[in-house]
Protein backbone atom coordinates (compact mmCIF):
# COMPACT_ATOMS: atom_id res chain seq x y z
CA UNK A 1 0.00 0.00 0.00
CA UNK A 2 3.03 2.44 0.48
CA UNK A 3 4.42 2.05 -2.69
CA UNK A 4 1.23 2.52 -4.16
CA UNK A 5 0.61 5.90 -2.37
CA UNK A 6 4.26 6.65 -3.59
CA UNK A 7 3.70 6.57 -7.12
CA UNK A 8 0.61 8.43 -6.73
CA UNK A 9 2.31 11.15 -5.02
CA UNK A 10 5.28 11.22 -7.48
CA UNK A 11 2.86 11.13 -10.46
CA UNK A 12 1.09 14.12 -8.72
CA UNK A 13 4.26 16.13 -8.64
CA UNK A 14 5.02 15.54 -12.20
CA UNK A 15 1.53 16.64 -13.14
CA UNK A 16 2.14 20.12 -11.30
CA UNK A 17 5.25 20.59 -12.56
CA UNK A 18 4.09 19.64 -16.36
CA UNK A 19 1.46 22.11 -15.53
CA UNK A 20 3.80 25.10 -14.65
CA UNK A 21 5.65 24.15 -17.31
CA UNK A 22 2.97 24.58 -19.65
CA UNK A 23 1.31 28.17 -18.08
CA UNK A 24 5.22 29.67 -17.88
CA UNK A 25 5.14 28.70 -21.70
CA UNK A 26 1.71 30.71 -21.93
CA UNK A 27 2.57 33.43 -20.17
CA UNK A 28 5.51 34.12 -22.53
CA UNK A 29 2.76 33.55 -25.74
CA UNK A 30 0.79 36.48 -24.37
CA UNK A 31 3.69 38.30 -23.51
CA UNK A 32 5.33 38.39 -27.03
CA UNK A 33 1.43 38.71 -28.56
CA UNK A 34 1.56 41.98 -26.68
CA UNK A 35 4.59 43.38 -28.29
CA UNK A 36 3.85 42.16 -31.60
CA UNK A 37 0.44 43.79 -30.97
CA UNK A 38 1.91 47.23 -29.77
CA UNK A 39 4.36 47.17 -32.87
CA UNK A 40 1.49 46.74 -35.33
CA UNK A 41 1.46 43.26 -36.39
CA UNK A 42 -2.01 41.97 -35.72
CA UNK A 43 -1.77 38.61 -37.53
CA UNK A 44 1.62 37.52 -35.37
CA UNK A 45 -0.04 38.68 -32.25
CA UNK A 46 -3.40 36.89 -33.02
CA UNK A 47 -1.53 33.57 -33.64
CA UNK A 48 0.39 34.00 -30.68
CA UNK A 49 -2.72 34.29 -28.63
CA UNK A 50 -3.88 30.93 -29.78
CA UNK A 51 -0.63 29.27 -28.95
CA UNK A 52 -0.84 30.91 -25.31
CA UNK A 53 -4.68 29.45 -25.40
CA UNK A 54 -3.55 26.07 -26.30
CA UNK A 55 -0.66 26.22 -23.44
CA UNK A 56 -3.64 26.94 -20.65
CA UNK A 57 -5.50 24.50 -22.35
CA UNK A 58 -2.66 21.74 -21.66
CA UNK A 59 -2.49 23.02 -17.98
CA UNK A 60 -5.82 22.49 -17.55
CA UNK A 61 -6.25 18.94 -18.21
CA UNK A 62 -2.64 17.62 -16.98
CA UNK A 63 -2.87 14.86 -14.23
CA UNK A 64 -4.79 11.62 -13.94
CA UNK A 65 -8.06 11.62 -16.15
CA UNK A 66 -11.10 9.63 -14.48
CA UNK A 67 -13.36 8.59 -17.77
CA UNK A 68 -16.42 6.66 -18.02
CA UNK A 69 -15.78 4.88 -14.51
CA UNK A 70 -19.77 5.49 -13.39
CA UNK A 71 -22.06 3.84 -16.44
CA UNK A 72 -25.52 5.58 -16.26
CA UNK A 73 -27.98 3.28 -15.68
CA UNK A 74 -30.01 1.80 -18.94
């Protein structure tokens, strides 16, 4: 049962650092939208912005996924 409890906790700690990982990479996305924005270039900015987008979207869903483990009743 320890080891068990072990790997959950180490797989945890991956997970949050995966997830910093990925929000440090966004912030930086939104961060050179904004310059490209303030120096005129729309297009570069608004394809940075999705990048950034995808990043948080990574973050979000980083860690163990629980699917389809309660079937609704027929």
């Amino acid at each position: 049962m320890t080891s068990t409890f072990l790997r959950t906790t180490a797989g945890t700690n991956s997970a949050s650092i995966q997830r910093e990982v990925y929000l440090k990479a966004a912030s930086g996305f939104f961060d050179r939208a904004s310059a490209q924005a303030e120096a005129g270039d729309f297009q570069a900015a608004g394809s940075l912005i999705l990048k950034a987008l995808d990043q948080e979207r990574r973050a979000g869903v980083v860690g163990p996924q629980v699917l389809q483990l309660i079937k609704p009743r027929s």
